[in-house]
PDB file of N, CA and C in Angstrom:
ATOM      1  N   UNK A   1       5.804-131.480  84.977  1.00  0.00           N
ATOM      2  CA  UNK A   1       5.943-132.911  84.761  1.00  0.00           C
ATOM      3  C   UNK A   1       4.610-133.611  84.993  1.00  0.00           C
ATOM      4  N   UNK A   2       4.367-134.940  84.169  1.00  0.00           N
ATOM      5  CA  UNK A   2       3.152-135.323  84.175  1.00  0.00           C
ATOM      6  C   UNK A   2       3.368-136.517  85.120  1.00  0.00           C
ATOM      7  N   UNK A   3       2.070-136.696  86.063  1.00  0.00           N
ATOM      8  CA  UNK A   3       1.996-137.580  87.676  1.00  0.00           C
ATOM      9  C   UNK A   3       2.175-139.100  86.836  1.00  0.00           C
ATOM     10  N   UNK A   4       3.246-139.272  87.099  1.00  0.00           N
ATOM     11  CA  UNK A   4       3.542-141.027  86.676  1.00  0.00           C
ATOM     12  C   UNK A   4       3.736-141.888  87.954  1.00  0.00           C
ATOM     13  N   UNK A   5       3.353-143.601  87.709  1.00  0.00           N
ATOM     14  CA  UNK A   5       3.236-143.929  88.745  1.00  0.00           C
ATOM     15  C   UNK A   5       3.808-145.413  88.443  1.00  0.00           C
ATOM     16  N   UNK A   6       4.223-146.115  89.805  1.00  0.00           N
ATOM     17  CA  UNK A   6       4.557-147.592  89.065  1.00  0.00           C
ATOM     18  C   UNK A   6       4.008-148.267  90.361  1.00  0.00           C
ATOM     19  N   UNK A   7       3.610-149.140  89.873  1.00  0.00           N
ATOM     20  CA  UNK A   7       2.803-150.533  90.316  1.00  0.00           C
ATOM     21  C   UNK A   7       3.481-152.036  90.379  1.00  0.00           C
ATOM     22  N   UNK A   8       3.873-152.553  91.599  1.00  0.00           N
ATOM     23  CA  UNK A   8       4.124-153.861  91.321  1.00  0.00           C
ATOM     24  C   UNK A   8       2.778-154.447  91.013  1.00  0.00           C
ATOM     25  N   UNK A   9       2.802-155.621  90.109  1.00  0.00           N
ATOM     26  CA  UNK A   9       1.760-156.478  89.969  1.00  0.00           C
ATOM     27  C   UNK A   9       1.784-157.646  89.432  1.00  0.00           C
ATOM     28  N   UNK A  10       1.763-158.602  90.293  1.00  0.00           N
ATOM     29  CA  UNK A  10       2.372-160.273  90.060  1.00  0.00           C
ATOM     30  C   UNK A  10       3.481-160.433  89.136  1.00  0.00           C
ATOM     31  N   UNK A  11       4.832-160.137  89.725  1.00  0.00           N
ATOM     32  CA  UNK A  11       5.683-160.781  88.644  1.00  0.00           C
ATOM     33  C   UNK A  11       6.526-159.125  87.512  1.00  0.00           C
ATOM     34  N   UNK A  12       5.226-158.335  87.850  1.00  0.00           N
ATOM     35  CA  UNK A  12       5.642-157.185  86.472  1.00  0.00           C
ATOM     36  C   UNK A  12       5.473-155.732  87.036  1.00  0.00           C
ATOM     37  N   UNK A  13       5.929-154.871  86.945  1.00  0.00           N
ATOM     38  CA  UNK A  13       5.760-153.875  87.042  1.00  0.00           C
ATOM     39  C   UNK A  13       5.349-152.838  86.058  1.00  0.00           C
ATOM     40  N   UNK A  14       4.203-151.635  86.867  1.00  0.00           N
ATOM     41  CA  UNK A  14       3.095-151.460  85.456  1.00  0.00           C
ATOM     42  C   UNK A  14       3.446-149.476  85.467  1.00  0.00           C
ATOM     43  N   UNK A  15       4.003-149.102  84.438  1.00  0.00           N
ATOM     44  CA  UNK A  15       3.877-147.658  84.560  1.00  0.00           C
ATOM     45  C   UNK A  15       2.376-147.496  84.320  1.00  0.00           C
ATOM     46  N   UNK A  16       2.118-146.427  84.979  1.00  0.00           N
ATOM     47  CA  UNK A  16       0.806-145.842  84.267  1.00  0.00           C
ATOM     48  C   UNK A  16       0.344-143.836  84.909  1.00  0.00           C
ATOM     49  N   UNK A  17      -0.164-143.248  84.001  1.00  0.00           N
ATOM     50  CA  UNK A  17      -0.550-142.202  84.569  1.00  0.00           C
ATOM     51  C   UNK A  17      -1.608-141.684  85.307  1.00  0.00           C
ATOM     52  N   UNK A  18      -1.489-140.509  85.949  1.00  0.00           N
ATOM     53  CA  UNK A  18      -2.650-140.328  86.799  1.00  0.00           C
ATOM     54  C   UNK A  18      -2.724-141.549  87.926  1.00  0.00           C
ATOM     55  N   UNK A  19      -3.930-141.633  88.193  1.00  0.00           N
ATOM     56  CA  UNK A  19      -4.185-142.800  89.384  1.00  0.00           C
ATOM     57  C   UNK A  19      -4.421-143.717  88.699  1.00  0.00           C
ATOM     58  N   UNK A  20      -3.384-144.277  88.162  1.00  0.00           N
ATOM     59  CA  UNK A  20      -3.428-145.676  87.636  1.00  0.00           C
ATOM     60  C   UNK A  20      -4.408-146.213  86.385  1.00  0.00           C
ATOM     61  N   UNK A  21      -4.995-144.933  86.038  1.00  0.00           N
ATOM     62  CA  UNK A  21      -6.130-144.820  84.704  1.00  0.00           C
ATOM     63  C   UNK A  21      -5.709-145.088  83.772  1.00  0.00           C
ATOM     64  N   UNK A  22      -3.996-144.863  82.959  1.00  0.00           N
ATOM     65  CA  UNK A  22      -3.587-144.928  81.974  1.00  0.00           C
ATOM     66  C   UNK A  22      -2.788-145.645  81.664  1.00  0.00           C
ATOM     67  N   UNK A  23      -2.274-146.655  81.411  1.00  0.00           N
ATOM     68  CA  UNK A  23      -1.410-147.660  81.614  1.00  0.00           C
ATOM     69  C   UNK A  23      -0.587-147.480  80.207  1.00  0.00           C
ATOM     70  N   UNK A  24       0.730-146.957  80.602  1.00  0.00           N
ATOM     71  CA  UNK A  24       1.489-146.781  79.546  1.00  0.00           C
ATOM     72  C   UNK A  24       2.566-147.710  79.208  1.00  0.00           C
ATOM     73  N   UNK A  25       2.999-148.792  80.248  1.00  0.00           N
ATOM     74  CA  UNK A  25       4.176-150.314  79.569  1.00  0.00           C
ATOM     75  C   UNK A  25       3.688-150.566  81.081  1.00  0.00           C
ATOM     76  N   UNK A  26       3.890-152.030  80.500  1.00  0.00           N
ATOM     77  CA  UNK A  26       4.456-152.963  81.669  1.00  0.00           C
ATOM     78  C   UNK A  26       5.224-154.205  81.469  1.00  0.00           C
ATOM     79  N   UNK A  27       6.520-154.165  82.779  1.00  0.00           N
ATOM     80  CA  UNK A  27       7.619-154.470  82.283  1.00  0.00           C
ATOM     81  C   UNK A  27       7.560-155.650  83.306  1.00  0.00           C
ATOM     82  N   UNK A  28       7.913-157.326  82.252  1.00  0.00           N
ATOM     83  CA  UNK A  28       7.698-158.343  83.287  1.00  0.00           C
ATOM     84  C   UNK A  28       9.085-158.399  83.903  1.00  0.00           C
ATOM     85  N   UNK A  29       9.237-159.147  85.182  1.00  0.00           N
ATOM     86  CA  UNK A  29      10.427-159.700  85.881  1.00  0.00           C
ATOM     87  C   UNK A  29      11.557-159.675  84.883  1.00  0.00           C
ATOM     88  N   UNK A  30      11.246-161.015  83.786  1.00  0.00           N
ATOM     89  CA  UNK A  30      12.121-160.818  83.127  1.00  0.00           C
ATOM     90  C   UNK A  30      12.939-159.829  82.164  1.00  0.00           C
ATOM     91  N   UNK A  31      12.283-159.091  81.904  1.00  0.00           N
ATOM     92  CA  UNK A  31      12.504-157.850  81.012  1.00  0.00           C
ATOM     93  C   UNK A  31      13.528-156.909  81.832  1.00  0.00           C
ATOM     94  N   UNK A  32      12.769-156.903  83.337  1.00  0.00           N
ATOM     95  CA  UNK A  32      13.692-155.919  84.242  1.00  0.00           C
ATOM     96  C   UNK A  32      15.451-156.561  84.842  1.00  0.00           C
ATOM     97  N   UNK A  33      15.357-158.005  84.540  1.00  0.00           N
ATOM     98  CA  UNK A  33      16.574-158.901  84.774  1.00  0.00           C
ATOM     99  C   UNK A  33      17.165-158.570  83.482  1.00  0.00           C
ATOM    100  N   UNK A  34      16.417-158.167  82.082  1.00  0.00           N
ATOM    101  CA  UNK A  34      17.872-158.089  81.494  1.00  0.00           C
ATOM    102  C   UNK A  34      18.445-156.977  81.383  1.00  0.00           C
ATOM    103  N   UNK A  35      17.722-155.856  81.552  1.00  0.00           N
ATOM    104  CA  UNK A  35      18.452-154.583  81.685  1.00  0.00           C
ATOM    105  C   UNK A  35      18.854-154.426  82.868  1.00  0.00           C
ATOM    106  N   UNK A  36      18.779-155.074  84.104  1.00  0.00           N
ATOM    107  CA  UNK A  36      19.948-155.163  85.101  1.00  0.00           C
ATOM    108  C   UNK A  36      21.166-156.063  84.479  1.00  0.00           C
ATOM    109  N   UNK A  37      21.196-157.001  83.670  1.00  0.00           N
ATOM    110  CA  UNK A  37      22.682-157.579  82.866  1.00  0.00           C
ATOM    111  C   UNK A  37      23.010-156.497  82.338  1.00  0.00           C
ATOM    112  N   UNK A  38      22.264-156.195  81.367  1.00  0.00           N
ATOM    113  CA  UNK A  38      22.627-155.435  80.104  1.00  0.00           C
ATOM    114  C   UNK A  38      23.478-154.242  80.820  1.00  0.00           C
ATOM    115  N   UNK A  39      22.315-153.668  81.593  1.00  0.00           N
ATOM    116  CA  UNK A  39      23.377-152.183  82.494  1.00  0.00           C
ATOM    117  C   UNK A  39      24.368-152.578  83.041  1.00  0.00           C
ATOM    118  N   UNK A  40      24.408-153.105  83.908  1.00  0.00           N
ATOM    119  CA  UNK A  40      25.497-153.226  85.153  1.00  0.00           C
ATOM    120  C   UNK A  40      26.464-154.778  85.077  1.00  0.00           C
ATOM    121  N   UNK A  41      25.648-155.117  84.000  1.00  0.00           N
ATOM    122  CA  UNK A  41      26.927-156.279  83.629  1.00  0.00           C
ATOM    123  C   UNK A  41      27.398-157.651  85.040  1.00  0.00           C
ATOM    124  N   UNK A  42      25.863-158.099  85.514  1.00  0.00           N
ATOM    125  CA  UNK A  42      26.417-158.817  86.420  1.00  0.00           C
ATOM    126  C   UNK A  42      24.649-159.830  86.347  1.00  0.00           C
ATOM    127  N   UNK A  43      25.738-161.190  87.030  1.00  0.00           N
ATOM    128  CA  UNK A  43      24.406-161.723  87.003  1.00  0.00           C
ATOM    129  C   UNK A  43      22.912-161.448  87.636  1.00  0.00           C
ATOM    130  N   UNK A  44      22.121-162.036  87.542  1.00  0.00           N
ATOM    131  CA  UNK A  44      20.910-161.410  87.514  1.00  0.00           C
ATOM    132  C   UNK A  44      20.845-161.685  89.430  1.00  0.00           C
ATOM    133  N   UNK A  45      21.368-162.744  90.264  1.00  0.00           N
ATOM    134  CA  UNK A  45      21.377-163.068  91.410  1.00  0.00           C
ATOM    135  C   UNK A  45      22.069-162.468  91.982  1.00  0.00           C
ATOM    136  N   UNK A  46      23.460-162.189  91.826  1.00  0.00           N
ATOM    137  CA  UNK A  46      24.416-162.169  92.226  1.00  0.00           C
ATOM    138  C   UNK A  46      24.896-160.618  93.264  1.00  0.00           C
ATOM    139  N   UNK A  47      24.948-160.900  94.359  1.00  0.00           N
ATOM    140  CA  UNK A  47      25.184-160.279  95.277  1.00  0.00           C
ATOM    141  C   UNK A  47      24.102-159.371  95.837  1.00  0.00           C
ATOM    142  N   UNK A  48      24.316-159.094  97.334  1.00  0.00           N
ATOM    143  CA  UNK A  48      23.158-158.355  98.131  1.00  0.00           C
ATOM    144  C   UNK A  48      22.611-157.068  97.505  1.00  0.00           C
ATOM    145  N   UNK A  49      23.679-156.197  97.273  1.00  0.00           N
ATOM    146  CA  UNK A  49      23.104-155.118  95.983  1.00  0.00           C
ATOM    147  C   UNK A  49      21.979-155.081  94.691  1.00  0.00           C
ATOM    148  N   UNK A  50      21.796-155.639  94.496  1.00  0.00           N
ATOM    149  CA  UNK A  50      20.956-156.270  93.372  1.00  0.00           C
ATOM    150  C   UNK A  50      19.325-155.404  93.336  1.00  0.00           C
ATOM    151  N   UNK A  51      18.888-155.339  94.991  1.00  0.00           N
ATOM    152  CA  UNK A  51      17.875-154.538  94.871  1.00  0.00           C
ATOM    153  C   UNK A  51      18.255-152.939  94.630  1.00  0.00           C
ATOM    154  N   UNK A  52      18.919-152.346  95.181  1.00  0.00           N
ATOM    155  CA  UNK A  52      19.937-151.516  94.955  1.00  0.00           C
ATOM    156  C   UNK A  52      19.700-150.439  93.221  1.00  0.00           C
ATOM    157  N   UNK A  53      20.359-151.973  92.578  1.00  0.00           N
ATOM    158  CA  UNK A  53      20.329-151.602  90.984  1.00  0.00           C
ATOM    159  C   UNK A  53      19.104-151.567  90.223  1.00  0.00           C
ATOM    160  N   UNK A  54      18.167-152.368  90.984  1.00  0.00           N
ATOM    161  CA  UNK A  54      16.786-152.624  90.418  1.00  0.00           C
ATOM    162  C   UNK A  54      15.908-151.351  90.469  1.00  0.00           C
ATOM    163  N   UNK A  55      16.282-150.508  91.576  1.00  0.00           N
ATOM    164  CA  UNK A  55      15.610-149.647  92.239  1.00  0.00           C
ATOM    165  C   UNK A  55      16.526-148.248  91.205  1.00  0.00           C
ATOM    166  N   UNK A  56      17.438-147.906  91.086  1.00  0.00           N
ATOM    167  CA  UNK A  56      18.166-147.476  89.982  1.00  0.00           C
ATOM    168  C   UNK A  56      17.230-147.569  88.607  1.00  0.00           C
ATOM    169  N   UNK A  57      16.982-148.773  88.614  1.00  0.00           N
ATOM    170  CA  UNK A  57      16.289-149.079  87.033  1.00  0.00           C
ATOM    171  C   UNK A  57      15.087-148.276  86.870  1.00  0.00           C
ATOM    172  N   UNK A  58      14.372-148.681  87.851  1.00  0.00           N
ATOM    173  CA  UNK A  58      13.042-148.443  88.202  1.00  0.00           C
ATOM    174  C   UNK A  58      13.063-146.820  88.439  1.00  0.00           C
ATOM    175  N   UNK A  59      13.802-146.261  89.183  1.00  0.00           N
ATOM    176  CA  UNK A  59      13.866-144.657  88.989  1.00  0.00           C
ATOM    177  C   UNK A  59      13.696-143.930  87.485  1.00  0.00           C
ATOM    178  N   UNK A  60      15.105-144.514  86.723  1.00  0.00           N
ATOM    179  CA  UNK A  60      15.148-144.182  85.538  1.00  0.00           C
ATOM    180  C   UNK A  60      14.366-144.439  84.851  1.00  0.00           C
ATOM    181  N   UNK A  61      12.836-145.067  84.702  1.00  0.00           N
ATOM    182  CA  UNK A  61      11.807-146.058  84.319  1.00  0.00           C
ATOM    183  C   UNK A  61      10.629-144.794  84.556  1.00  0.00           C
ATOM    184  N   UNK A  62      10.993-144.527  85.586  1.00  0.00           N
ATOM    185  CA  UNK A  62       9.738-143.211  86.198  1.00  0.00           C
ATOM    186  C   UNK A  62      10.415-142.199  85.459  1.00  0.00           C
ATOM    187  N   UNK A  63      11.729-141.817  85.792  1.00  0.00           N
ATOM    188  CA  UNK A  63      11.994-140.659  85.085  1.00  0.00           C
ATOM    189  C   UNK A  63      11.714-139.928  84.029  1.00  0.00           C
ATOM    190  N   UNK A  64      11.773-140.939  82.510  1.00  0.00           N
ATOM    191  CA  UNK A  64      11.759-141.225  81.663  1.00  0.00           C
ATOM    192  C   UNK A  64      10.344-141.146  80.951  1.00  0.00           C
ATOM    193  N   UNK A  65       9.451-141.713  81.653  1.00  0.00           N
ATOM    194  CA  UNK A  65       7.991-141.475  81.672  1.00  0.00           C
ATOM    195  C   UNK A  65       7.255-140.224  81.727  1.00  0.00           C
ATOM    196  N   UNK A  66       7.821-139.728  83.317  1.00  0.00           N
ATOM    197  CA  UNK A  66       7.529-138.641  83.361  1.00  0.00           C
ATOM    198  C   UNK A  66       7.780-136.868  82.687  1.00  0.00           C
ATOM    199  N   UNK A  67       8.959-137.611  82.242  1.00  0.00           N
ATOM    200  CA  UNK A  67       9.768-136.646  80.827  1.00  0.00           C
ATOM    201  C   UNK A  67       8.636-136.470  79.824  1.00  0.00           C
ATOM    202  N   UNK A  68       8.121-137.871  79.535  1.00  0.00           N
ATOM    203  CA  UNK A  68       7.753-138.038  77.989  1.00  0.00           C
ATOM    204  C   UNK A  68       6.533-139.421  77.822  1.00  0.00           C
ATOM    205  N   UNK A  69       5.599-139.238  78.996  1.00  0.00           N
ATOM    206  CA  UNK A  69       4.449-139.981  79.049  1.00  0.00           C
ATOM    207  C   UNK A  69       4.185-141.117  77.226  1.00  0.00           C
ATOM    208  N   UNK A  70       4.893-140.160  76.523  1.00  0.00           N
ATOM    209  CA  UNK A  70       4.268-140.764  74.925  1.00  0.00           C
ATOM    210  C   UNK A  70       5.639-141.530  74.621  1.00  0.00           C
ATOM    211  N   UNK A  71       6.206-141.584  75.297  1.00  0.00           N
ATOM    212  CA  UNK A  71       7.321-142.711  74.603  1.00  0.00           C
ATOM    213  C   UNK A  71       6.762-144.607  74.696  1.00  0.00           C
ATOM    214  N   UNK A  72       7.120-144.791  73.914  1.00  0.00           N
ATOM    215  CA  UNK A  72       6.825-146.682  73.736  1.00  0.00           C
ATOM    216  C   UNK A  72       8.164-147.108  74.995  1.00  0.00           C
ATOM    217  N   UNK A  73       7.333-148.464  75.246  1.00  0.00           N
ATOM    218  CA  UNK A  73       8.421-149.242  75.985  1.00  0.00           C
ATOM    219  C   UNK A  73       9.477-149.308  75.622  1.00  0.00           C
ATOM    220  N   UNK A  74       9.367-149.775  74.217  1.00  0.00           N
ATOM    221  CA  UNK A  74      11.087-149.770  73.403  1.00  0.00           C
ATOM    222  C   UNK A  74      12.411-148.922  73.530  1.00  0.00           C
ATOM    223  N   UNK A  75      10.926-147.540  73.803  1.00  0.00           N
ATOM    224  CA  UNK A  75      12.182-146.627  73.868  1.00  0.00           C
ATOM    225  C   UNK A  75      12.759-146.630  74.992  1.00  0.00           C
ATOM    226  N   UNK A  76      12.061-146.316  75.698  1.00  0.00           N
ATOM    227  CA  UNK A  76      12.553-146.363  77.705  1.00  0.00           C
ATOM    228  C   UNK A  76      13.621-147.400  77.436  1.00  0.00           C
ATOM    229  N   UNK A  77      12.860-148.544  76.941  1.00  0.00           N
ATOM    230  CA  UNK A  77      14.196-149.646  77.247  1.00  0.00           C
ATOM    231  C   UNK A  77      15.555-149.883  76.862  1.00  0.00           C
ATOM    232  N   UNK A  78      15.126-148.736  75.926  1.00  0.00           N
ATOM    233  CA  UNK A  78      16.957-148.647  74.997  1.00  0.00           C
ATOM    234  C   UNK A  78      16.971-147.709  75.553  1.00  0.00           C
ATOM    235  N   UNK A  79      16.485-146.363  76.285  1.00  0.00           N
ATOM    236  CA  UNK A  79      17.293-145.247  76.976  1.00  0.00           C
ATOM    237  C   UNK A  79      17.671-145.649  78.413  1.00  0.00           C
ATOM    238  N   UNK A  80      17.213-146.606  78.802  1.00  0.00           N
ATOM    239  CA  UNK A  80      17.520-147.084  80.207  1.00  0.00           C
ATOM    240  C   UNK A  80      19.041-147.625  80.066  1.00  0.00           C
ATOM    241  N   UNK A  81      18.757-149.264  79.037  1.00  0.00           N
ATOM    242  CA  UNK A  81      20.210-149.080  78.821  1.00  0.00           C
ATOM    243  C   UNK A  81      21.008-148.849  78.635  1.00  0.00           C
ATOM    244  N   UNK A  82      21.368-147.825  77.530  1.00  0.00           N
ATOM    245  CA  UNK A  82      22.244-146.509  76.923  1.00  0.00           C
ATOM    246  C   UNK A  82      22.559-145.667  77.918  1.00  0.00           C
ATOM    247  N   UNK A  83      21.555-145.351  78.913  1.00  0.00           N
ATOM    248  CA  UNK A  83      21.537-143.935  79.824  1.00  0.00           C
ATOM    249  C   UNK A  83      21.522-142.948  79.027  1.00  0.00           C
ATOM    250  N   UNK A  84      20.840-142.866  78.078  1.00  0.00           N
ATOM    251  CA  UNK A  84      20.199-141.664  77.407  1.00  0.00           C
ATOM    252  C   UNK A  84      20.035-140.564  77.882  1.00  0.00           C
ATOM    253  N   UNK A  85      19.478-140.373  79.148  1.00  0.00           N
ATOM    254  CA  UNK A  85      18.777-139.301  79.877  1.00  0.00           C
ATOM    255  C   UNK A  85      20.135-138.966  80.657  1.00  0.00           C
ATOM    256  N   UNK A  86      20.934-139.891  81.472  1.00  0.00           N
ATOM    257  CA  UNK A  86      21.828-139.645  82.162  1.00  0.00           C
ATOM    258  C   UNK A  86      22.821-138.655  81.206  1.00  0.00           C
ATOM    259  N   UNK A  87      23.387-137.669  82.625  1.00  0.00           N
ATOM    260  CA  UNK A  87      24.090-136.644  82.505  1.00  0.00           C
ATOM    261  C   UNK A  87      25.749-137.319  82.024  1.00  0.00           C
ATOM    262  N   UNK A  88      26.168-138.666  82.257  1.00  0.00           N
ATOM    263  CA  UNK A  88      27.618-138.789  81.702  1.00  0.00           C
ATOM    264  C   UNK A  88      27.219-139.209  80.159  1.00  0.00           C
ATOM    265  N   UNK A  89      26.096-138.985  79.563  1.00  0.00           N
ATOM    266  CA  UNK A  89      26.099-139.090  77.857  1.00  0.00           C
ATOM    267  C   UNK A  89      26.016-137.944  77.484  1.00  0.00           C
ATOM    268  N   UNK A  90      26.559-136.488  78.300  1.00  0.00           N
ATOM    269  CA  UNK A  90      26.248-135.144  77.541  1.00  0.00           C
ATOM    270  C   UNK A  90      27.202-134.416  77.376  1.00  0.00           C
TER     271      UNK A  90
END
């Protein structure tokens, strides 16, 4: 597997490879609020869990990367929400 890494950075979070040399998406606040709707179907505030699911996202975000360094944001972002990678789509 290839060394993927994520970065908070004002507001967005930045995949990138290696030590931070390669910057492959970066995903603002908002982007990561709608695939917490989109997935889990709840408002974007709403209840103490919330980091929880974000951190969920953000796994599958690395995962995904590290699978396949050459995928576009687009894609991650429709396999994140789909659960593409996840084992209950097989």
């Amino acid at each position: 597997m290839t060394d993927i890494m994520l970065m908070v950075d004002d507001r967005k979070v930045v995949v990138a490879k290696g030590k931070m040399s390669e910057t492959l998406a970066e995903f603002e606040v908002d982007e990561l609020a709608e695939l917490l709707q989109y997935r889990y179907a709840t408002p974007w505030n709403h209840g103490k869990d919330i980091l929880e699911k974000l951190l969920y996202i953000l796994e599958d975000i690395l995962y995904l990367y590290s699978r396949n360094p050459k995928l576009s944001k687009e894609e991650v972002v429709r396999d994140v929400k789909l659960r593409i990678h996840a084992k209950v789509n097989k």
